[in-house]
Protein backbone atom coordinates (compact mmCIF):
# COMPACT_ATOMS: atom_id res chain seq x y z
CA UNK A 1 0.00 0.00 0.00
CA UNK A 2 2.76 2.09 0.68
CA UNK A 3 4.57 1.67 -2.31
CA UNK A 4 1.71 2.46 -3.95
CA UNK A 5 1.48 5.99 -3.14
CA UNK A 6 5.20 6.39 -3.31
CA UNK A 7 4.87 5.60 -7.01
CA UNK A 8 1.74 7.85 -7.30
CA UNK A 9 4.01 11.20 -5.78
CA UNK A 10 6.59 10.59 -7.87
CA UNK A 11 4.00 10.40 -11.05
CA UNK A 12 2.39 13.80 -10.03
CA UNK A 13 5.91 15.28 -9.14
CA UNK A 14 7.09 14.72 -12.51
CA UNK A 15 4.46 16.38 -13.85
CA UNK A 16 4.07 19.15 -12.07
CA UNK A 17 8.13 19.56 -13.01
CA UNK A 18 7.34 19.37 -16.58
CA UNK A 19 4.85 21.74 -16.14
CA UNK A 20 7.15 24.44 -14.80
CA UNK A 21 9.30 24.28 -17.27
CA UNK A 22 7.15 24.45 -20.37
CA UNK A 23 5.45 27.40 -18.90
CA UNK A 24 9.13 28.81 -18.26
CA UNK A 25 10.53 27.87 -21.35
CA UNK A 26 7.06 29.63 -23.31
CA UNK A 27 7.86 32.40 -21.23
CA UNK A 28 11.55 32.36 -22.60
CA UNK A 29 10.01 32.50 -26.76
CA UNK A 30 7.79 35.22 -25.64
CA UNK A 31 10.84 37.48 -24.69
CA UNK A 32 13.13 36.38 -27.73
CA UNK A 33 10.40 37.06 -30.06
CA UNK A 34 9.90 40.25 -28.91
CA UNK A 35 13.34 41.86 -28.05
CA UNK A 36 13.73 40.45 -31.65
CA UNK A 37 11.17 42.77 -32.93
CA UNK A 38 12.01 45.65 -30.80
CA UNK A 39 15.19 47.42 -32.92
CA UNK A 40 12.22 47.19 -36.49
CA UNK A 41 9.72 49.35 -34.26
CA UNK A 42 12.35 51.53 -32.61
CA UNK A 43 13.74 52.53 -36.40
CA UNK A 44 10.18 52.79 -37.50
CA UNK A 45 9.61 55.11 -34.82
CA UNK A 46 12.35 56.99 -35.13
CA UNK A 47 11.76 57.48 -38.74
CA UNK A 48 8.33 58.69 -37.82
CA UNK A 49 9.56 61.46 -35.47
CA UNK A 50 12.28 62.17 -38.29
CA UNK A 51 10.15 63.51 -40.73
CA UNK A 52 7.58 65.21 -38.14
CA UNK A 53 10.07 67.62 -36.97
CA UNK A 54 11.08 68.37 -40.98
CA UNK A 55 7.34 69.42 -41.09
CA UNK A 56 7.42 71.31 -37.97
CA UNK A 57 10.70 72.84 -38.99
CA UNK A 58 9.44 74.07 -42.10
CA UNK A 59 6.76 74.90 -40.46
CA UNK A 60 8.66 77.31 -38.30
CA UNK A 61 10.32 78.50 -40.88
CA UNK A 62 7.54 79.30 -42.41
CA UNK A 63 5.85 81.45 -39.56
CA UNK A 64 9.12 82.96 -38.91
CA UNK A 65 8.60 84.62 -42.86
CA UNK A 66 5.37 85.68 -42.04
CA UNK A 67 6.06 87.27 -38.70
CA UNK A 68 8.66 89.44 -40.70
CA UNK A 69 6.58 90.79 -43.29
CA UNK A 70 4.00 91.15 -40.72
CA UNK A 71 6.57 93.50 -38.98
CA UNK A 72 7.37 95.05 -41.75
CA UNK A 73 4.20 95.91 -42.91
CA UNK A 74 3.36 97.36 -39.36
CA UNK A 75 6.39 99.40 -39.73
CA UNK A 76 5.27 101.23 -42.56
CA UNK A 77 2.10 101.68 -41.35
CA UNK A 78 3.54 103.21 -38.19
CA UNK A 79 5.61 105.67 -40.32
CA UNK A 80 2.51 106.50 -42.39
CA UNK A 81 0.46 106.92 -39.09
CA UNK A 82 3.11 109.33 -37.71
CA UNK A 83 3.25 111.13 -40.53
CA UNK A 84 -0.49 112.00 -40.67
CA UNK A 85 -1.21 112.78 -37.44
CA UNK A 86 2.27 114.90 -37.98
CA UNK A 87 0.16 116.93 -40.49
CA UNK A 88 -3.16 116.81 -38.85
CA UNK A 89 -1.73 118.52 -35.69
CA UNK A 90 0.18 120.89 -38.32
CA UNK A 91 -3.40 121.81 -39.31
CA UNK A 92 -4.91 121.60 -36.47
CA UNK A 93 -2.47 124.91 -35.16
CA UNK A 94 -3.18 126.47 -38.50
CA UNK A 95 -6.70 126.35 -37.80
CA UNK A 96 -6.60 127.26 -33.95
CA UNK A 97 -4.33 130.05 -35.57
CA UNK A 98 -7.09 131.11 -38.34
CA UNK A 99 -10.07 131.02 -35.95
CA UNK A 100 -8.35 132.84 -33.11
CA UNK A 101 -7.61 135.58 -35.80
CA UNK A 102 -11.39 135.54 -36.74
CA UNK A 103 -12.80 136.12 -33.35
CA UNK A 104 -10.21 138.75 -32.95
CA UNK A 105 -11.46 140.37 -35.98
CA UNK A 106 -14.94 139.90 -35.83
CA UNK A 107 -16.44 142.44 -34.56
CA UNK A 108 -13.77 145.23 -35.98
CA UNK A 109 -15.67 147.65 -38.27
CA UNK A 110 -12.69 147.87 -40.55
CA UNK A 111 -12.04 144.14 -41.74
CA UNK A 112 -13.47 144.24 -44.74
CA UNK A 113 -11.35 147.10 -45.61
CA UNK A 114 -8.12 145.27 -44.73
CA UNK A 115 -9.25 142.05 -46.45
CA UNK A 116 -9.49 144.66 -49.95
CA UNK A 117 -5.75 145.91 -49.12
CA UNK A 118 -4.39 142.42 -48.29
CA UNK A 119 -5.68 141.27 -52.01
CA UNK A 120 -4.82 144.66 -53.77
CA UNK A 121 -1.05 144.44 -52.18
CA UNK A 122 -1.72 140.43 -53.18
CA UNK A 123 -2.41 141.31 -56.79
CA UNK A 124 -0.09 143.69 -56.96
CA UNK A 125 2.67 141.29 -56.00
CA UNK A 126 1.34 138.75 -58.67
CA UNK A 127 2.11 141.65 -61.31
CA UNK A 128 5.38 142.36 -60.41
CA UNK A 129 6.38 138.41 -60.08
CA UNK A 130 4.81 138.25 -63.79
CA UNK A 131 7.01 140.90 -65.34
CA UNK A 132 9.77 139.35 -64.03
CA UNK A 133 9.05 136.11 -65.23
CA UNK A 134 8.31 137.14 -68.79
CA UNK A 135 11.27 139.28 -69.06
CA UNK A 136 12.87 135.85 -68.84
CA UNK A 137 14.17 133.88 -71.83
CA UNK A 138 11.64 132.18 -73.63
CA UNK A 139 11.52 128.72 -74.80
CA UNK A 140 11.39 127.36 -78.31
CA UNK A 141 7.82 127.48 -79.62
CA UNK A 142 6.34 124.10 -80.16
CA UNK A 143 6.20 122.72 -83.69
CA UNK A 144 3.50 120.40 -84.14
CA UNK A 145 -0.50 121.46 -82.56
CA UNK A 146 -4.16 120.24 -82.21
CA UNK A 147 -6.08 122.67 -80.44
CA UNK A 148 -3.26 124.41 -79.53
CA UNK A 149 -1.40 121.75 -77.77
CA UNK A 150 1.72 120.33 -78.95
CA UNK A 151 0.99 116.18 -79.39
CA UNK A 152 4.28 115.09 -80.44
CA UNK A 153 5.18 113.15 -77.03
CA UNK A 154 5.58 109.33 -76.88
CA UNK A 155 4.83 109.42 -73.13
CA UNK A 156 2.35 110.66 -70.82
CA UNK A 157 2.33 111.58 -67.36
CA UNK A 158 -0.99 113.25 -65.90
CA UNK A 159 -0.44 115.21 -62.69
CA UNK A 160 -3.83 115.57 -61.00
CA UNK A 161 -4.84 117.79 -57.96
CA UNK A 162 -6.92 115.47 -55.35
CA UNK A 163 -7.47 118.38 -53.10
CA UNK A 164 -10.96 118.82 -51.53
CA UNK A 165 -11.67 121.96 -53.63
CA UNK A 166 -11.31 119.51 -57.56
CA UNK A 167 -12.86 116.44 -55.94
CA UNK A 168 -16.03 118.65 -54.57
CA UNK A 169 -16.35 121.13 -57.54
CA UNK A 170 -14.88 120.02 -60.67
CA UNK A 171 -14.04 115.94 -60.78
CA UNK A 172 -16.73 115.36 -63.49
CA UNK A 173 -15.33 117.30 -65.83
CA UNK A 174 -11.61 116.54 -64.66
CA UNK A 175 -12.61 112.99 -65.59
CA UNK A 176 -13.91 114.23 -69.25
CA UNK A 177 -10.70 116.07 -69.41
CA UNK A 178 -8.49 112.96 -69.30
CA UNK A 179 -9.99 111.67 -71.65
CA UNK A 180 -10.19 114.13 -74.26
CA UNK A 181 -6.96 114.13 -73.52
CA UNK A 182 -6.11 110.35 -74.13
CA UNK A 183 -7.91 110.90 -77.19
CA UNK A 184 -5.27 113.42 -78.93
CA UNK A 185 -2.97 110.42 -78.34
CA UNK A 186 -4.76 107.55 -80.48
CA UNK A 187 -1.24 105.46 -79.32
CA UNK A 188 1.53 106.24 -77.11
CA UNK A 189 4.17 103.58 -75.90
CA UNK A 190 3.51 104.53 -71.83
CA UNK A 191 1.02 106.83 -69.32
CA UNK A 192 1.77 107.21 -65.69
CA UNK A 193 -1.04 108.87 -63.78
CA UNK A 194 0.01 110.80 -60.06
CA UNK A 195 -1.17 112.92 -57.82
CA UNK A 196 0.11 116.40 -56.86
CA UNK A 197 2.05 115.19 -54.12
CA UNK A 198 3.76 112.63 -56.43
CA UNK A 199 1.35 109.30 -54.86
CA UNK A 200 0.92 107.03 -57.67
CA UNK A 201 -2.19 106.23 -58.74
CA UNK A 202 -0.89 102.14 -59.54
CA UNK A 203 1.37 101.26 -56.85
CA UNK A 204 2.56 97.95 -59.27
CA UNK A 205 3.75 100.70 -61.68
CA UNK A 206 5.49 102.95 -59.49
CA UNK A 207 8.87 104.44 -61.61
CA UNK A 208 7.52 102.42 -64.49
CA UNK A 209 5.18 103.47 -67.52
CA UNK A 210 1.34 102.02 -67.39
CA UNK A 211 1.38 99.81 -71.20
CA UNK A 212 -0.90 101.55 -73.67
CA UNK A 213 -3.99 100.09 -74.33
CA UNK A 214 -7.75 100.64 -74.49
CA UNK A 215 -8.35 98.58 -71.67
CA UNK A 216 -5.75 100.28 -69.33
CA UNK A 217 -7.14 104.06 -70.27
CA UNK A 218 -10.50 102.39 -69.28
CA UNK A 219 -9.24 101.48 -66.10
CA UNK A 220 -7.32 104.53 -65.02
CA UNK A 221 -10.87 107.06 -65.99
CA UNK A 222 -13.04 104.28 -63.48
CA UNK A 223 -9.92 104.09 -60.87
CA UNK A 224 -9.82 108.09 -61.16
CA UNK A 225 -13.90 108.46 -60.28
CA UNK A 226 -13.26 107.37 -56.66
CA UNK A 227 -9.20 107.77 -55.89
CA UNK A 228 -8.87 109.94 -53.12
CA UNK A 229 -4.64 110.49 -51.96
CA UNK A 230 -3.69 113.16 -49.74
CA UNK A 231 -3.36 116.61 -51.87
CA UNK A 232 -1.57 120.07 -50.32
CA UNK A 233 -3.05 122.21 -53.36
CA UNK A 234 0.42 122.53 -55.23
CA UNK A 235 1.50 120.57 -57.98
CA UNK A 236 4.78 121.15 -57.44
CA UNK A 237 6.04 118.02 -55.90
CA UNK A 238 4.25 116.23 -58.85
CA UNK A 239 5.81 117.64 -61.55
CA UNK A 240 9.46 117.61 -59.80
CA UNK A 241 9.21 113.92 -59.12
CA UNK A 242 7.54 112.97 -62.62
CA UNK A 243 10.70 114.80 -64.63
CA UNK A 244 13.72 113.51 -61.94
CA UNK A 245 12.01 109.32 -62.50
CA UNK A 246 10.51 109.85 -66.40
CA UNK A 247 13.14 111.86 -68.15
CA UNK A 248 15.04 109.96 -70.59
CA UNK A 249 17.21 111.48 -73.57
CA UNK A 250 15.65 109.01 -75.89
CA UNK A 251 11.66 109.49 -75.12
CA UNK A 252 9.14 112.00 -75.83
CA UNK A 253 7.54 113.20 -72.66
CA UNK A 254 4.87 114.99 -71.96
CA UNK A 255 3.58 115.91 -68.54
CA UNK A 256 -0.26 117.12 -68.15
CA UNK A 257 -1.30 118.99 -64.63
CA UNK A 258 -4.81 119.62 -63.94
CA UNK A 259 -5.13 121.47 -60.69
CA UNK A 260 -6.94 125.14 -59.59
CA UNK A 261 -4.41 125.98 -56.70
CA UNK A 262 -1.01 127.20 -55.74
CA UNK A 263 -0.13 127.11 -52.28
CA UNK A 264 3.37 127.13 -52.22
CA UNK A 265 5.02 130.71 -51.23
CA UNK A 266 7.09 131.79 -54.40
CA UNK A 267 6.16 131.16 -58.05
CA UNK A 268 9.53 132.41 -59.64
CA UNK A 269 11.09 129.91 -56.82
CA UNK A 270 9.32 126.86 -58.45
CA UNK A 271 10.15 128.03 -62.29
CA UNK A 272 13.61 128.12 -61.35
CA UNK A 273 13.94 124.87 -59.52
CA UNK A 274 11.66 123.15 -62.64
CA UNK A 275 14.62 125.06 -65.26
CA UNK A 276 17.01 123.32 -63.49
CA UNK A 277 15.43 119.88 -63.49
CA UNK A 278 14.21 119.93 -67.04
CA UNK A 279 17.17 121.37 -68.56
CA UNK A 280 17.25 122.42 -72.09
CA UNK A 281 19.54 120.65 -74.89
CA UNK A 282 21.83 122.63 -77.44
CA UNK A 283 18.88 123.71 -79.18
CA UNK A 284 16.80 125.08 -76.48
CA UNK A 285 14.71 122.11 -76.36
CA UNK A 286 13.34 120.94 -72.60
CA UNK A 287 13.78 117.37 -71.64
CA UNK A 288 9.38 116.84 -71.36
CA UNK A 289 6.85 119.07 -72.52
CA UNK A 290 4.69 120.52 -69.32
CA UNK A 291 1.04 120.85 -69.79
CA UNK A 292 -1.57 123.01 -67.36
CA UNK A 293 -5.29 122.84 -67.31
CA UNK A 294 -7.16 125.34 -64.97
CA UNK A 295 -10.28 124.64 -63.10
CA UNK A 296 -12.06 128.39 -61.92
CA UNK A 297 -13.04 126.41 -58.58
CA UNK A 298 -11.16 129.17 -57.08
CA UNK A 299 -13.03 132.18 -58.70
CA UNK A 300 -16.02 131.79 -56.55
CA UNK A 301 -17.22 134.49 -53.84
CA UNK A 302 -15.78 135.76 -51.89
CA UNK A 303 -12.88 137.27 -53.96
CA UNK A 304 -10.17 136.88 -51.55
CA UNK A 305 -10.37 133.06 -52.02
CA UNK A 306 -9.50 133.78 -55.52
CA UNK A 307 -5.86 134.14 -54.92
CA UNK A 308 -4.46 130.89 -54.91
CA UNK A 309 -6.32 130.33 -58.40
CA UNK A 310 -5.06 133.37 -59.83
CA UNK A 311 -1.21 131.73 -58.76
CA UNK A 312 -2.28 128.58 -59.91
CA UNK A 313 -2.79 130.15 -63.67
CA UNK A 314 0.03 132.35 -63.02
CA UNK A 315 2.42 129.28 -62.69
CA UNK A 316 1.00 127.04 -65.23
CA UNK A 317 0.99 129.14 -67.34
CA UNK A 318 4.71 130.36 -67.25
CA UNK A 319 5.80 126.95 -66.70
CA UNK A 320 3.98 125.71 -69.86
CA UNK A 321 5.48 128.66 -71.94
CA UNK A 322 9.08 127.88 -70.69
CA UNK A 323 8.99 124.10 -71.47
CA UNK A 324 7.29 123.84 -74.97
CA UNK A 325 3.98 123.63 -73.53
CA UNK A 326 0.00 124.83 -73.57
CA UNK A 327 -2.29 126.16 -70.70
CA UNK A 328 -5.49 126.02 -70.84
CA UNK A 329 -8.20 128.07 -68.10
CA UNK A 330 -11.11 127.00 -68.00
CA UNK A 331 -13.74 129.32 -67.66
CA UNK A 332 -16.19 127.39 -65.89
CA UNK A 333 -16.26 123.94 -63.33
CA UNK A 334 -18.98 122.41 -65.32
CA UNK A 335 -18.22 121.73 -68.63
């Protein structure tokens, strides 16, 4: 009986045993498979993370372009934000100035009376600044017309005054103007279009001519019924900057300013710096041709507001006679 269970132990001890060690030596595949698999995952991984941060570095590169136009761009806005409120506090005194003046005046019997002397002596000056400037040298008379306007030029260049005075009283037939004008030139090889001050009117074209064709002059008359740039009533910086960037020895140029005011504080001053700009050659010819068309916006009561449109005429016209070209006054703002 004994022996009997001896035998049975030892038949459940074996087994038991070769239990163990199955389970162990499973156990034992388990981790050789896997550490066998681990060094394919960790390269796939890595892989993986090796072209995410490309992405992301791109990616940051990318931002990093951005964030440097962005600062440029809000540097130039800055600048263009200084200078206006620059000239709106400039104004701002000029009309604190003007109105302090007025209540000063107001109830002084005699202001009226001054306000005649002021434009007499004002009118007076104009007539002594125009003798002076005809009993300068004049320029070669120009050799080929229509309508009295010499329409030899290649190139164009309108100058247009945007001032509050043109846009309220005489755009319309500003607009028509331009394009009677466009019409003496059936073709031309360039037109530039600027403002007084010298703004552009095409920023894509700025220093370069606008190509000639009917569906650019259709788009510069419907940009022109609503463009509104900052004007100081004086074409001078216009014309200054449209000769220094246009001129060139080997093009025809003609420059065409439509305005009804001159602001600036000596007309014999501005023919003098424009002679020296727009040299003549050998033969008394000027490098462009310089244009002036009047609008009588200025003529309106009362008559001391008349002043600056008298010097407006007054200038055009001298500057057109010295540099081979027409002006034309208008003798009314509506047609």
């Amino acid at each position: 009986m004994s022996r009997q269970r001896k035998r049975d132990i030892e038949t459940i001890g074996l087994s038991f045993l070769d239990a163990i060690f199955c389970g162990f030596g499973a156990i034992v595949l388990l981790f050789v498979i896997v550490r066998g698999a681990e060094p394919q995952l960790i390269k796939t991984d890595s892989e993986t993370l090796i072209a995410e941060l490309r992405v992301l570095e791109q990616e940051r590169t990318d931002l990093q372009a951005q964030a440097e136009a962005l600062r440029v761009s809000l540097a130039e806005q800055r600048t263009q934000l200084s200078r206006a409120e620059t000239l709106v506090a400039r104004y701002q005194d000029e009309l604190t100035k003007i109105e302090g003046q007025y209540r000063a005046a107001r109830d002084d019997s005699t202001v009226q009376n001054r306000i005649s002397q002021q434009l007499a002596r004002a009118q007076q000056e104009l007539t002594e600044e125009m003798r002076r400037l005809q009993a300068l040298p004049r320029a070669q008379p120009p050799e080929r017309l229509v309508g009295g306007i010499p329409v030899d030029s290649e190139y164009i260049v309108f100058i247009i005054d945007t001032s509050g005075s043109m846009q309220s009283l005489a755009w319309p037939l500003m607009l028509r103007k331009v394009e009677e004008t466009l019409k003496l030139y059936p073709r031309v090889k360039g037109i530039q279009v600027m403002s007084d001050m010298g703004t552009y009117m095409f920023s894509q074209y700025q220093g370069k001519w606008i190509p000639d064709s009917p569906a650019r002059r259709r788009a510069i008359v419907a940009r022109l019924r609503t463009w509104r740039p900052f004007s100081n009533s004086s074409p001078v910086e216009g014309i200054e900057k449209a000769i220094r960037v246009f001129y060139s020895p080997d093009r025809k140029v003609s420059l065409y300013v439509f305005g009804d005011e001159f602001s600036g504080p000596s007309i014999d001053d501005v023919v003098q710096r424009v002679d020296r700009l727009n040299r003549a050659d050998a033969s008394g010819h000027r490098r462009v041709r310089i244009h002036g068309v009047g609008f009588p916006t200025m003529f309106a009561p009362p008559a001391s507001s008349s002043y600056t449109g008298v010097r407006f005429a007054t200038l055009m016209r001298e500057l057109a006679r010295r540099n081979g070209g027409t002006f034309l006054g208008l003798n009314s703002a509506r047609r």
